[in-house]
C-alpha atoms as a PDB file:
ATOM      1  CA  UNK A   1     -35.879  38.818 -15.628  1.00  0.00           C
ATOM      2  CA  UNK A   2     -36.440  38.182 -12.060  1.00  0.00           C
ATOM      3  CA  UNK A   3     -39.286  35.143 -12.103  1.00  0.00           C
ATOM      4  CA  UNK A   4     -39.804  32.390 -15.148  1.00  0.00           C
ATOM      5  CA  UNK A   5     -43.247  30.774 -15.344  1.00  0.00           C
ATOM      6  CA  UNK A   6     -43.264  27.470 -17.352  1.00  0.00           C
ATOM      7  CA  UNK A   7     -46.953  26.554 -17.224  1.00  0.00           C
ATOM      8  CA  UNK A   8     -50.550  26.667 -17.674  1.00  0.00           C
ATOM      9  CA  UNK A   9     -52.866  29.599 -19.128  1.00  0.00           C
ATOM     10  CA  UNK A  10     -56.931  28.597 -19.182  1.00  0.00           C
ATOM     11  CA  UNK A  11     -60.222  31.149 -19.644  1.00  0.00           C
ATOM     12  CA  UNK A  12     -61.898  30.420 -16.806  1.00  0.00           C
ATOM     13  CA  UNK A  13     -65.548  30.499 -16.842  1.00  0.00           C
ATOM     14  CA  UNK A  14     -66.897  31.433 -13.512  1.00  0.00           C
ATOM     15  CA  UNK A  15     -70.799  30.677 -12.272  1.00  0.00           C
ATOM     16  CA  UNK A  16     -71.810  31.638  -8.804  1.00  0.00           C
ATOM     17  CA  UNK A  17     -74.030  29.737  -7.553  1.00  0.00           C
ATOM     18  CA  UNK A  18     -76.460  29.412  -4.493  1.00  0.00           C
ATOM     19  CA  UNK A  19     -75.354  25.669  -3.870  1.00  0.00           C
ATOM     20  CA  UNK A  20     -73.558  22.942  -5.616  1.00  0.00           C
ATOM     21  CA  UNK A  21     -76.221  20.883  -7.863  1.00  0.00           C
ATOM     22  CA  UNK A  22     -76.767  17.662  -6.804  1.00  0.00           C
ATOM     23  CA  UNK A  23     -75.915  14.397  -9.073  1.00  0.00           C
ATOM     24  CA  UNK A  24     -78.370  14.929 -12.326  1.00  0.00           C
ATOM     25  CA  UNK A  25     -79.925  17.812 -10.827  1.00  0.00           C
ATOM     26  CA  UNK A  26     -80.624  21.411 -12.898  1.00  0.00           C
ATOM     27  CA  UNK A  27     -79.683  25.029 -10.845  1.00  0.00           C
ATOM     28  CA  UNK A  28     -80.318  28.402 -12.185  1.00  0.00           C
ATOM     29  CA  UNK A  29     -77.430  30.347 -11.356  1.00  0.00           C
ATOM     30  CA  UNK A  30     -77.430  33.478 -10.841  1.00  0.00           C
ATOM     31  CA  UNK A  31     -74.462  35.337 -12.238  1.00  0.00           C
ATOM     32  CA  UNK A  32     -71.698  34.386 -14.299  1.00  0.00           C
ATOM     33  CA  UNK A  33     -67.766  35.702 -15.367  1.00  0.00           C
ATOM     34  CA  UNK A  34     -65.250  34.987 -17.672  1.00  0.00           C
ATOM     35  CA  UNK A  35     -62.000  36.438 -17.368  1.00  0.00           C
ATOM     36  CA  UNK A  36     -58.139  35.287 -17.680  1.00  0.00           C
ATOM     37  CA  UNK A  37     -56.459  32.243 -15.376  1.00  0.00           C
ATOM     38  CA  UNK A  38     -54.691  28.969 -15.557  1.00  0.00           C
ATOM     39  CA  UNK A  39     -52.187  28.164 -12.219  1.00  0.00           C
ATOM     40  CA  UNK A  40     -49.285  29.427 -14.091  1.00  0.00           C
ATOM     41  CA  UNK A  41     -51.082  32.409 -15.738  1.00  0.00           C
ATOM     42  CA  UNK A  42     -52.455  33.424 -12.788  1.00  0.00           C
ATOM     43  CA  UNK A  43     -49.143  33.153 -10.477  1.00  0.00           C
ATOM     44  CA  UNK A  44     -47.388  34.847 -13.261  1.00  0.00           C
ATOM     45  CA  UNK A  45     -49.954  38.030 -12.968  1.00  0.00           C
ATOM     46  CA  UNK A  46     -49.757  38.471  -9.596  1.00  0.00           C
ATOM     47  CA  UNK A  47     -45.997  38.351  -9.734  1.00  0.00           C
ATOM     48  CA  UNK A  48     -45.699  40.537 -12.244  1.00  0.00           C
ATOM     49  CA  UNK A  49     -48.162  43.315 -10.300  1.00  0.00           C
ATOM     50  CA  UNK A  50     -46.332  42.681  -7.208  1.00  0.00           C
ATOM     51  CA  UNK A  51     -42.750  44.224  -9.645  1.00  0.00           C
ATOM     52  CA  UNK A  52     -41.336  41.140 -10.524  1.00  0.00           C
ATOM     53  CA  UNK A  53     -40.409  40.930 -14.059  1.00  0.00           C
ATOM     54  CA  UNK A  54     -41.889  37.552 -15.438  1.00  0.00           C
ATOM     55  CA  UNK A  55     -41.349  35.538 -18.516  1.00  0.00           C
ATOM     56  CA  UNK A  56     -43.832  33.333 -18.929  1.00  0.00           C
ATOM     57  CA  UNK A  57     -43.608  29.939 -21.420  1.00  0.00           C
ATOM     58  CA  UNK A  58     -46.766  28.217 -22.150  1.00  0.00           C
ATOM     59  CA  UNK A  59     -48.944  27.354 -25.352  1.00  0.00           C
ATOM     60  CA  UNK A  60     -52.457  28.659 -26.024  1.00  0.00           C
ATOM     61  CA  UNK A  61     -54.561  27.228 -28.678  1.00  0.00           C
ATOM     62  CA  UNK A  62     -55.538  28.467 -32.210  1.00  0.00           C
ATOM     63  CA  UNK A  63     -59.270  29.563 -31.501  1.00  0.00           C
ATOM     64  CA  UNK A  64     -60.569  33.151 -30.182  1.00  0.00           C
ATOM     65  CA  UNK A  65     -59.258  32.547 -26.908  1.00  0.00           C
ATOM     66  CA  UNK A  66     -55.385  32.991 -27.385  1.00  0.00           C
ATOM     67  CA  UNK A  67     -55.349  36.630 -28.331  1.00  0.00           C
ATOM     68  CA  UNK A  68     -56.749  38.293 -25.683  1.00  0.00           C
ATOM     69  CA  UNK A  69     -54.614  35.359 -23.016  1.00  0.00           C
ATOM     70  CA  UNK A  70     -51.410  36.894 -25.210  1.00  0.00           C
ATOM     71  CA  UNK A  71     -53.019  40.156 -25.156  1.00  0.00           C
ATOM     72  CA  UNK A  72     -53.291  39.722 -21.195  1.00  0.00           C
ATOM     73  CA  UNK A  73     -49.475  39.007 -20.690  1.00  0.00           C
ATOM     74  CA  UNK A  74     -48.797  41.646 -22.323  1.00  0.00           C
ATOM     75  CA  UNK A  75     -51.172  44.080 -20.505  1.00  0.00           C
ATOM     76  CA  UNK A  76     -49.920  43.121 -17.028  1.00  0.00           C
ATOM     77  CA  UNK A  77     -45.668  43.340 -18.275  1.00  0.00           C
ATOM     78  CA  UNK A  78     -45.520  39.608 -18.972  1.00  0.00           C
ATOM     79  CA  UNK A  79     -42.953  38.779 -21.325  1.00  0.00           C
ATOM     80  CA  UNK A  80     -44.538  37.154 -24.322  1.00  0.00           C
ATOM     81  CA  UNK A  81     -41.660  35.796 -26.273  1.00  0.00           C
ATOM     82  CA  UNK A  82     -42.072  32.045 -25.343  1.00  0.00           C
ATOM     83  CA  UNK A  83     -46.158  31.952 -25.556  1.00  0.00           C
ATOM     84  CA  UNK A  84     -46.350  29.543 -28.177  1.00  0.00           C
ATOM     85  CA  UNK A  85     -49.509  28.913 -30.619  1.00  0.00           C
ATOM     86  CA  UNK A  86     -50.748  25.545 -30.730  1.00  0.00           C
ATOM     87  CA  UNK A  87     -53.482  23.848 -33.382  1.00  0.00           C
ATOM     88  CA  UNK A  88     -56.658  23.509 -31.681  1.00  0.00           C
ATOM     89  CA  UNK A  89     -58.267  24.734 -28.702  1.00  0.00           C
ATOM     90  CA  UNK A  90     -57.222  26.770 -25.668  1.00  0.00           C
ATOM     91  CA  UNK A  91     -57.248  25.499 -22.252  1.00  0.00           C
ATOM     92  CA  UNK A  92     -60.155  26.385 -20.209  1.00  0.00           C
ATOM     93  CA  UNK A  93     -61.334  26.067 -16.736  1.00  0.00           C
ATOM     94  CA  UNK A  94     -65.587  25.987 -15.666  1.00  0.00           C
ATOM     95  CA  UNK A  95     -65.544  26.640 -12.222  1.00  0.00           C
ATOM     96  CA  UNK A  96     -68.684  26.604  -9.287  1.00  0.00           C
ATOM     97  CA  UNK A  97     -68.264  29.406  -6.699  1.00  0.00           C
ATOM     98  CA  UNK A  98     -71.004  28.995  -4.173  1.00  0.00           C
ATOM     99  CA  UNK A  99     -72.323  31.582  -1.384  1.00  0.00           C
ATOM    100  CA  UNK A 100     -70.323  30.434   0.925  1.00  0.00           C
ATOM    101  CA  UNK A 101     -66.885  31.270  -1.227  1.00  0.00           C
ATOM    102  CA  UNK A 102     -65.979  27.057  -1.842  1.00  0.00           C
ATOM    103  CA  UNK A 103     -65.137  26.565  -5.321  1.00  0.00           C
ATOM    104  CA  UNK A 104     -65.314  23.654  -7.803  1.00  0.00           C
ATOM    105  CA  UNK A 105     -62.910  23.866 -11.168  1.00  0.00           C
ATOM    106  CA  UNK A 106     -62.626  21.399 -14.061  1.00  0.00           C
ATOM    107  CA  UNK A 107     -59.746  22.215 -15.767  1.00  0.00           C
ATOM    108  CA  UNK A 108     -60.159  21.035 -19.458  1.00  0.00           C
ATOM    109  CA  UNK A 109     -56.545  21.336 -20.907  1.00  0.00           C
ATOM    110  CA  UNK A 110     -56.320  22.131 -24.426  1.00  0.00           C
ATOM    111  CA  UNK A 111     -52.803  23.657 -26.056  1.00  0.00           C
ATOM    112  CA  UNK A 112     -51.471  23.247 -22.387  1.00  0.00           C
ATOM    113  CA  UNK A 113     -51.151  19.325 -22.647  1.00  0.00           C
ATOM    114  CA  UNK A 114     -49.045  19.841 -25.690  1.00  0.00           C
ATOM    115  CA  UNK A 115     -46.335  21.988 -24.022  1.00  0.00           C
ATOM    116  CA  UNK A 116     -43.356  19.911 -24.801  1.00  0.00           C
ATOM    117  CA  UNK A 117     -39.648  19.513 -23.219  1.00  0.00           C
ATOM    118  CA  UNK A 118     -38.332  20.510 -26.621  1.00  0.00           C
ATOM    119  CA  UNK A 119     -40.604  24.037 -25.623  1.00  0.00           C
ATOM    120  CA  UNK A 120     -38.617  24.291 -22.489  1.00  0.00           C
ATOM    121  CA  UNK A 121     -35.366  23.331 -24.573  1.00  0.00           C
ATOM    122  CA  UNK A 122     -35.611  26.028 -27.073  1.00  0.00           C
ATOM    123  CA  UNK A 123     -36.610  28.579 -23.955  1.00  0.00           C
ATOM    124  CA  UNK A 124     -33.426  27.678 -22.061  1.00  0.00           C
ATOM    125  CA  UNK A 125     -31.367  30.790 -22.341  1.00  0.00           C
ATOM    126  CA  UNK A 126     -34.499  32.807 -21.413  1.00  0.00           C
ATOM    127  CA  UNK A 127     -35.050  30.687 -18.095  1.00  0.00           C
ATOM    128  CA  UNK A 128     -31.572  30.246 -17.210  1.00  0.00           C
ATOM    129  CA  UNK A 129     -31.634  34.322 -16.958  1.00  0.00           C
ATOM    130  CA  UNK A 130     -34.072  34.826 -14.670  1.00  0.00           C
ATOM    131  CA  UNK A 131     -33.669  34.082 -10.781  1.00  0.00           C
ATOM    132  CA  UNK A 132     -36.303  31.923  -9.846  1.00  0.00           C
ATOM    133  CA  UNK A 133     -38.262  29.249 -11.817  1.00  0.00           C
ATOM    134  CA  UNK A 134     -41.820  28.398 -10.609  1.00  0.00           C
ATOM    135  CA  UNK A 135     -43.761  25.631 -11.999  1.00  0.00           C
ATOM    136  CA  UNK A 136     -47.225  23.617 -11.254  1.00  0.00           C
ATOM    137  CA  UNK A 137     -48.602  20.680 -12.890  1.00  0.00           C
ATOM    138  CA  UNK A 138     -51.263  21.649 -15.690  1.00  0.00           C
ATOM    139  CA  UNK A 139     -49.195  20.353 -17.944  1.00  0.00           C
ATOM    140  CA  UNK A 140     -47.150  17.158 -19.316  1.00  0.00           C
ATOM    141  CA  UNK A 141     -45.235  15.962 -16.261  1.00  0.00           C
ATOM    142  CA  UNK A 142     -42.371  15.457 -18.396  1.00  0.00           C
ATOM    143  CA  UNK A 143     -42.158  18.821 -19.157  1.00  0.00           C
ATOM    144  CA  UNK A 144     -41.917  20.029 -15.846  1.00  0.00           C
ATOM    145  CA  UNK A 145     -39.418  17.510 -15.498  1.00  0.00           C
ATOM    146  CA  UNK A 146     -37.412  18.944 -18.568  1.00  0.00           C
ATOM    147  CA  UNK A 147     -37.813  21.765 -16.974  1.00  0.00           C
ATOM    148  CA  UNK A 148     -36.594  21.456 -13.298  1.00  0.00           C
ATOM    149  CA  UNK A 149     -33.386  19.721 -15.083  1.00  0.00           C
ATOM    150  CA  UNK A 150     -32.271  22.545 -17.004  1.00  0.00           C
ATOM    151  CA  UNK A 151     -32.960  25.151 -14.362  1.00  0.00           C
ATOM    152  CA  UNK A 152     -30.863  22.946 -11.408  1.00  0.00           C
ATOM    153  CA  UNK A 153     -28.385  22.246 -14.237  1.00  0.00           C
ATOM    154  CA  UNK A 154     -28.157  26.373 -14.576  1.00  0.00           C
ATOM    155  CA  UNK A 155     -28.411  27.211 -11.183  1.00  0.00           C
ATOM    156  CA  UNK A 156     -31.898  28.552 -11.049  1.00  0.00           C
ATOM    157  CA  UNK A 157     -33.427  27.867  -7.765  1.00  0.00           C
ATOM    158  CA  UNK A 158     -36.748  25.939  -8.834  1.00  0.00           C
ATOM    159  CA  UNK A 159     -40.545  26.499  -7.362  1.00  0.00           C
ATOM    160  CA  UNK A 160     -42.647  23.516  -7.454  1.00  0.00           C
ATOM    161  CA  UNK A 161     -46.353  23.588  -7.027  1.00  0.00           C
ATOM    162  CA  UNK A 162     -47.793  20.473  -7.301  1.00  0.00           C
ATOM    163  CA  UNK A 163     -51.513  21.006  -8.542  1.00  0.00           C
ATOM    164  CA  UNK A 164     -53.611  19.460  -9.623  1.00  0.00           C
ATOM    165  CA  UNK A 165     -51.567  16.633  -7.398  1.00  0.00           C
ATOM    166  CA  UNK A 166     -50.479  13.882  -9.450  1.00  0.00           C
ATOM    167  CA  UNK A 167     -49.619  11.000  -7.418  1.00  0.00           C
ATOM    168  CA  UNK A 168     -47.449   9.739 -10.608  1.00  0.00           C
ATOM    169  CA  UNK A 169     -45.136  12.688  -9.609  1.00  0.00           C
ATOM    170  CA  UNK A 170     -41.784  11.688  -9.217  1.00  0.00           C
ATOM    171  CA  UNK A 171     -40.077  12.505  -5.333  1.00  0.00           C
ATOM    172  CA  UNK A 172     -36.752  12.361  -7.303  1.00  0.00           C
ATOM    173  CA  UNK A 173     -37.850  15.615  -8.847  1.00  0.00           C
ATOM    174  CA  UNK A 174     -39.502  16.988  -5.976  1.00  0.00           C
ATOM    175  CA  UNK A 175     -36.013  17.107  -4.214  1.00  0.00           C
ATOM    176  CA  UNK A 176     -34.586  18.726  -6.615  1.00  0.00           C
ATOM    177  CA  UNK A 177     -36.483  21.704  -6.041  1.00  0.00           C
ATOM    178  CA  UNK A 178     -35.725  24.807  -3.752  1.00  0.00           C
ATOM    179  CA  UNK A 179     -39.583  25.232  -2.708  1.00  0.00           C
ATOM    180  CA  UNK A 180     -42.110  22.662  -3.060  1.00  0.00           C
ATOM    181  CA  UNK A 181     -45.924  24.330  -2.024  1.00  0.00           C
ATOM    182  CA  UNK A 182     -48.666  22.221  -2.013  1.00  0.00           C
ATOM    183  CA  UNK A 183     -51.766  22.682  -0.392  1.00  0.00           C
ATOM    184  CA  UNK A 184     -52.809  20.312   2.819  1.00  0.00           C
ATOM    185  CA  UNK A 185     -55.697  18.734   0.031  1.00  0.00           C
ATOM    186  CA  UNK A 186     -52.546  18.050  -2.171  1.00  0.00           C
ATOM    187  CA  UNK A 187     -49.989  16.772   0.256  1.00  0.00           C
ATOM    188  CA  UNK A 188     -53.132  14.300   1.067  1.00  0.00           C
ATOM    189  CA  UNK A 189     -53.242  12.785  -2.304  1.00  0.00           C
ATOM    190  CA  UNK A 190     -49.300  12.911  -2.898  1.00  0.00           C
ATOM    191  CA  UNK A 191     -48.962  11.004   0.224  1.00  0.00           C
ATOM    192  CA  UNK A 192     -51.909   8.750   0.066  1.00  0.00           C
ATOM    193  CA  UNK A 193     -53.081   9.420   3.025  1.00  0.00           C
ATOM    194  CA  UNK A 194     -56.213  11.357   5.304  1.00  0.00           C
ATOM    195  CA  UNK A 195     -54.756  13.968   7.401  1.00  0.00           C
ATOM    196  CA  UNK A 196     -57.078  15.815   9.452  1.00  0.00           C
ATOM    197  CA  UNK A 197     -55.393  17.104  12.269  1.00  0.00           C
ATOM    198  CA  UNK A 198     -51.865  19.406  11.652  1.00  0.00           C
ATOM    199  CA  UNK A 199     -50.056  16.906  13.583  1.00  0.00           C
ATOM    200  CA  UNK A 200     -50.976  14.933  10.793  1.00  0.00           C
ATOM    201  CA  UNK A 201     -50.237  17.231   8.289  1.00  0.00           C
ATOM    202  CA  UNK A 202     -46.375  17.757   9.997  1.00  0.00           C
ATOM    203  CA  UNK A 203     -45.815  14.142  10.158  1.00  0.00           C
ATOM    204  CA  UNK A 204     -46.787  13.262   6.380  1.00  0.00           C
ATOM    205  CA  UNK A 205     -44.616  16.286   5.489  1.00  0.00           C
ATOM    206  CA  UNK A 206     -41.227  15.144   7.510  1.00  0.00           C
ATOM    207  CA  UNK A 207     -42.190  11.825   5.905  1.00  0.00           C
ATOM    208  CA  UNK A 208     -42.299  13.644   2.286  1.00  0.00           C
ATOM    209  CA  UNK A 209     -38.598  15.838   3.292  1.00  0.00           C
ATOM    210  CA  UNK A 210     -37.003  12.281   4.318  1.00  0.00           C
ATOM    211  CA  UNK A 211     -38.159  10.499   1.107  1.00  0.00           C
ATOM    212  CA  UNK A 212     -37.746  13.147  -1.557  1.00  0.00           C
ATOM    213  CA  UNK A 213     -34.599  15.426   0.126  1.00  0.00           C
ATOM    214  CA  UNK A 214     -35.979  18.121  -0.401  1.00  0.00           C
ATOM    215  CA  UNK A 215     -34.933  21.686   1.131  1.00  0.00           C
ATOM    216  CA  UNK A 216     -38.289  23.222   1.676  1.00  0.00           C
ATOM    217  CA  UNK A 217     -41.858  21.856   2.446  1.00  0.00           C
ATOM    218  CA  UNK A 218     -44.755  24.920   2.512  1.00  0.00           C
ATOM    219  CA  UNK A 219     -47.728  23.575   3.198  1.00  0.00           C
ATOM    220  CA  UNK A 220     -50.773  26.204   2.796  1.00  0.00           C
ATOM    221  CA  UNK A 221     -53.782  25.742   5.170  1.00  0.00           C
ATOM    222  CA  UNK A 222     -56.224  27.986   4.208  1.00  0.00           C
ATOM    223  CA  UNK A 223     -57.739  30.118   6.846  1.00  0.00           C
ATOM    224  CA  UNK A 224     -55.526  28.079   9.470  1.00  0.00           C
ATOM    225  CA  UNK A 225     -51.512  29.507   7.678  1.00  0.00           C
ATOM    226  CA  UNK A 226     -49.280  28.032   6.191  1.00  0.00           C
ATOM    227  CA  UNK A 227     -46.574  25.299   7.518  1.00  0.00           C
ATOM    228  CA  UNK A 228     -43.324  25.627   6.663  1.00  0.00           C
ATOM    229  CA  UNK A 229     -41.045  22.448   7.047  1.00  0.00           C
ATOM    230  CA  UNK A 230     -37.492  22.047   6.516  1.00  0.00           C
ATOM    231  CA  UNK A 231     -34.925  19.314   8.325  1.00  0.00           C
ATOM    232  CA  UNK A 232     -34.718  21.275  11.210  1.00  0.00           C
ATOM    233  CA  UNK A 233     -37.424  23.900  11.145  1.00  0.00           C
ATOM    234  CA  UNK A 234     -41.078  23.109  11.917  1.00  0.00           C
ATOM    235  CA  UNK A 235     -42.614  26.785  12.054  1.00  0.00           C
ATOM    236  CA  UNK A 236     -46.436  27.775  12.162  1.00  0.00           C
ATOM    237  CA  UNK A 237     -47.430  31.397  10.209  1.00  0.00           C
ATOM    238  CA  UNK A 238     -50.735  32.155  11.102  1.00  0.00           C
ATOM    239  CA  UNK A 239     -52.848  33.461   8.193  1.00  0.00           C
ATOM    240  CA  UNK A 240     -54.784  36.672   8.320  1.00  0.00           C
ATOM    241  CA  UNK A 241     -58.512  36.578   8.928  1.00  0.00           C
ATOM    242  CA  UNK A 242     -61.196  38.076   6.522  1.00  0.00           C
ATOM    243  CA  UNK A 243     -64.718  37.713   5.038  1.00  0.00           C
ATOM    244  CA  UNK A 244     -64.312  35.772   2.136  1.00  0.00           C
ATOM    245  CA  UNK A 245     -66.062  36.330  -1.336  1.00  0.00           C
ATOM    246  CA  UNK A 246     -64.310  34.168  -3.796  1.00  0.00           C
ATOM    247  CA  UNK A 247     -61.341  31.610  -2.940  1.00  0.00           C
ATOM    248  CA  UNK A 248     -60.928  31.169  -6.725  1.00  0.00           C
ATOM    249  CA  UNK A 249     -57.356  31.786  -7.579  1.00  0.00           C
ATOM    250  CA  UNK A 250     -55.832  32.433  -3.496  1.00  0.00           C
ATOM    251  CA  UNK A 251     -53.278  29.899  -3.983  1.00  0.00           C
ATOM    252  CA  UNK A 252     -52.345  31.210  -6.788  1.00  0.00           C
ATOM    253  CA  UNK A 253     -52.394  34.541  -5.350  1.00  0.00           C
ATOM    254  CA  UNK A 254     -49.787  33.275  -2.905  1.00  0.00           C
ATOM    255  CA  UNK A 255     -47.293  31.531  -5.132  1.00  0.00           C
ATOM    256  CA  UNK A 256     -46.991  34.571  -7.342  1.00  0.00           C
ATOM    257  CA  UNK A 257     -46.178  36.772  -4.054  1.00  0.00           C
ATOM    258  CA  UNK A 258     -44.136  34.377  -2.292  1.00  0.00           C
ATOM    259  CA  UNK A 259     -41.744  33.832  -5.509  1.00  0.00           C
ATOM    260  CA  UNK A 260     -41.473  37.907  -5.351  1.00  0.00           C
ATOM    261  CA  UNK A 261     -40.609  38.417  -2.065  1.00  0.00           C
ATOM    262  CA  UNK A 262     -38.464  35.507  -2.297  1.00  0.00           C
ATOM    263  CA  UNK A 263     -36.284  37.047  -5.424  1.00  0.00           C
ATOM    264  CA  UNK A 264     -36.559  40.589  -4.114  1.00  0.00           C
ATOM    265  CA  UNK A 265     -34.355  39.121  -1.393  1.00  0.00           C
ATOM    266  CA  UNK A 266     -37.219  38.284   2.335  1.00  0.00           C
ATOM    267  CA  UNK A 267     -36.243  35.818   3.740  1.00  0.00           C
ATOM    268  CA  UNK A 268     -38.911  32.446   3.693  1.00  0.00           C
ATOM    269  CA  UNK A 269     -41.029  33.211   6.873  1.00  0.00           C
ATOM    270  CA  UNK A 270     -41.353  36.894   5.508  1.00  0.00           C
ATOM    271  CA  UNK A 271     -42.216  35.647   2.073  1.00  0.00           C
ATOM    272  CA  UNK A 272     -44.383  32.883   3.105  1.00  0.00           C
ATOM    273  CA  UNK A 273     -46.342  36.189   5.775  1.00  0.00           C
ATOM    274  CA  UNK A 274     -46.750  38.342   3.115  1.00  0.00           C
ATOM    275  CA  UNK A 275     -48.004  35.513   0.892  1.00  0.00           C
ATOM    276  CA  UNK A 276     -50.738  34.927   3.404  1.00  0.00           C
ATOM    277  CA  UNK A 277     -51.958  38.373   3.443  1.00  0.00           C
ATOM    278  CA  UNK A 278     -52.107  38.626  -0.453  1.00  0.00           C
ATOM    279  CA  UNK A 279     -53.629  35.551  -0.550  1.00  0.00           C
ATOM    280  CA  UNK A 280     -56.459  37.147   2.263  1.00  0.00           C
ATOM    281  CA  UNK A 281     -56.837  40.198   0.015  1.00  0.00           C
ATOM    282  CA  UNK A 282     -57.664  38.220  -3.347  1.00  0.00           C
ATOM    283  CA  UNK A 283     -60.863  36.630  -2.110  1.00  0.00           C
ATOM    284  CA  UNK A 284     -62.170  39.932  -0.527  1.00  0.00           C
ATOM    285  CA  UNK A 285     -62.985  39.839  -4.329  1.00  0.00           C
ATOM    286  CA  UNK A 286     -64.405  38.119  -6.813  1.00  0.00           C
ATOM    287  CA  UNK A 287     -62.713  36.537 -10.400  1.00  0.00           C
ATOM    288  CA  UNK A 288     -59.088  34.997 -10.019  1.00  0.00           C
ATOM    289  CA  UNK A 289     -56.583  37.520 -11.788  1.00  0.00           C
ATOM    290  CA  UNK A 290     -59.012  39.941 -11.537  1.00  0.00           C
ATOM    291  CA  UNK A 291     -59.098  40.246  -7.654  1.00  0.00           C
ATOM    292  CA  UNK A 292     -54.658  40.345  -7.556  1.00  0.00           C
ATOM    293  CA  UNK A 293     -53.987  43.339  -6.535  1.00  0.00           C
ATOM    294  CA  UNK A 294     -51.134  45.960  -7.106  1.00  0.00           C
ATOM    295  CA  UNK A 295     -47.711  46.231  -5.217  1.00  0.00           C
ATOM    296  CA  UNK A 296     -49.771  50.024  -4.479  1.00  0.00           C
ATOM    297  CA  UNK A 297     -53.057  48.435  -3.730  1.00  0.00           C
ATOM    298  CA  UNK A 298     -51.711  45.919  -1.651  1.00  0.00           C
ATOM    299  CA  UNK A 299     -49.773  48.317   0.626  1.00  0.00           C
ATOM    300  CA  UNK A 300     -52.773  50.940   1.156  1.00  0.00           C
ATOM    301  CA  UNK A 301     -54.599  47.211   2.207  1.00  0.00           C
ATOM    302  CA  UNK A 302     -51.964  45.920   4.317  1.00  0.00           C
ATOM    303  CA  UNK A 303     -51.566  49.351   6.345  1.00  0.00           C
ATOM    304  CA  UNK A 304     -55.587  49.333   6.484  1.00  0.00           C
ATOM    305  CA  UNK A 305     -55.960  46.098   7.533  1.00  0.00           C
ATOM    306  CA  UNK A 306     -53.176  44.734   9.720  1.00  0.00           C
ATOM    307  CA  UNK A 307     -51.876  48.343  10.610  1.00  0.00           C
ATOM    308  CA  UNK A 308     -48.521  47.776   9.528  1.00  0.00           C
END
């Protein structure tokens, strides 16, 4: 196996809507979808259609949502081994999409809160065979914990996306990781501080490398790129402009192609460029896992689009 996913899976129910409702007030929407998603669910899919082969190790819940999640793996070449069934109810996500693409998610977590260490424990031979580990934090933080401690005990280079950003998150474990990708709205609440400007956003991150150790800092800006910081390496990649439709999902979009390039051997500027231009082609569409497209569909795109 070429990617592990230790993580979340959630039905997400999707209204678009004209405008977000005010406090106490009543909108009619006017259309609404339900599909698959969850941050490690979805980042799992796209790797997987991008030809990675991903393992993915997760719980879902005992009601009617967990066969067709299962049933979902399975369709996209997910290996299902290590999706665990849990008493009680599924994880799921309501999220607001309005007209102008900005989204609004509740994530309600279900069998994903009860994904344990001793999960991660009895999964260790399947994660210590796979190349990369990527991780984000819908569930227990001690179970990512167990986690990132038996892949750096096996030598498996560990992906670390911290969302939903839990300011409890330990920087000990944060520099134990290979990649750590949070958003510029994440490294915000991690660092406990407003950053507005990307001098701002470079400072808190240098900050965030000196406390934690870490090897790699990828911050992801939206439509302005992403920022890649290391100890020596403060580098710019400028993302790819298009008319948006749904941002549902993009950073998961580019997690699950960044962790592909980065096991099918790019180097971390490529990865973190083709990332960006993934991430561009999911919300040309709407739904989350729904709008990932194929390694083939993403090609035809890329030539179409950038030419290249």
């Amino acid at each position: 196996m070429d990617i592990a996913v230790v993580g979340s899976n959630n039905v997400d129910l999707i209204t678009y809507i004209d405008r977000m409702p005010k406090l106490g007030e009543t909108l009619e929407a006017p259309d609404f979808e339900m599909g698959p998603g969850g941050k490690g669910a979805n980042q799992a899919v796209a790797a997987s259609r991008l030809g990675a082969q991903v393992r993915m190790v997760t719980r879902v819940g005992s009601d009617i949502f967990a066969a067709s999640t299962v049933k979902n793996f399975a369709d996209n070449g997910i290996d299902t081994e290590w999706v665990l069934e849990t008493d009680g109810p599924s994880g799921v996500a309501p999220i607001f999409v309005d007209k102008d693409s900005n989204n609004s998610i509740v994530i309600v977590k279900g069998a994903n809160g009860l994904l344990t260490p001793s999960d991660v424990e009895d999964a260790a031979e399947a994660i210590a065979a796979c190349k990369l580990l990527v991780l984000q934090l819908e569930i227990p933080l001690e179970t990512v914990y167990a986690a990132i401690d038996l892949a750096v005990e096996g030598g498996v280079p560990v992906l670390l996306n911290p969302a939903p950003a839990d300011p409890a998150l330990d920087m000990a474990y944060v520099g134990r990781c290979t990649y750590f990708v949070p958003n510029e709205t994440e490294l915000s609440l991690l660092v406990g501080q407003d950053l507005s400007s990307l001098d701002d956003i470079t400072e808190a991150g240098r900050e965030l490398l000196a406390k934690s150790e870490l090897e790699n800092l990828i911050v992801t800006l939206g439509s302005r790129g992403s920022l890649w910081l290391t100890e020596t390496e403060d580098v710019l990649i400028e993302a790819h402009s298009v008319a948006a439709v749904d941002s549902t999902g993009a950073g998961d979009a580019f997690i699950g192609c960044f962790a592909t390039r980065i096991v099918q051997g790019s180097d971390i500027p490529e990865a973190i460029a083709e990332a960006s231009l993934y991430a561009a082609n999911s919300v040309t569409k709407r739904g989350t896992q729904y709008s990932y497209a194929t390694a083939a569909e993403f090609e035809e795109w890329k030539t179409a689009t950038t030419g290249k």
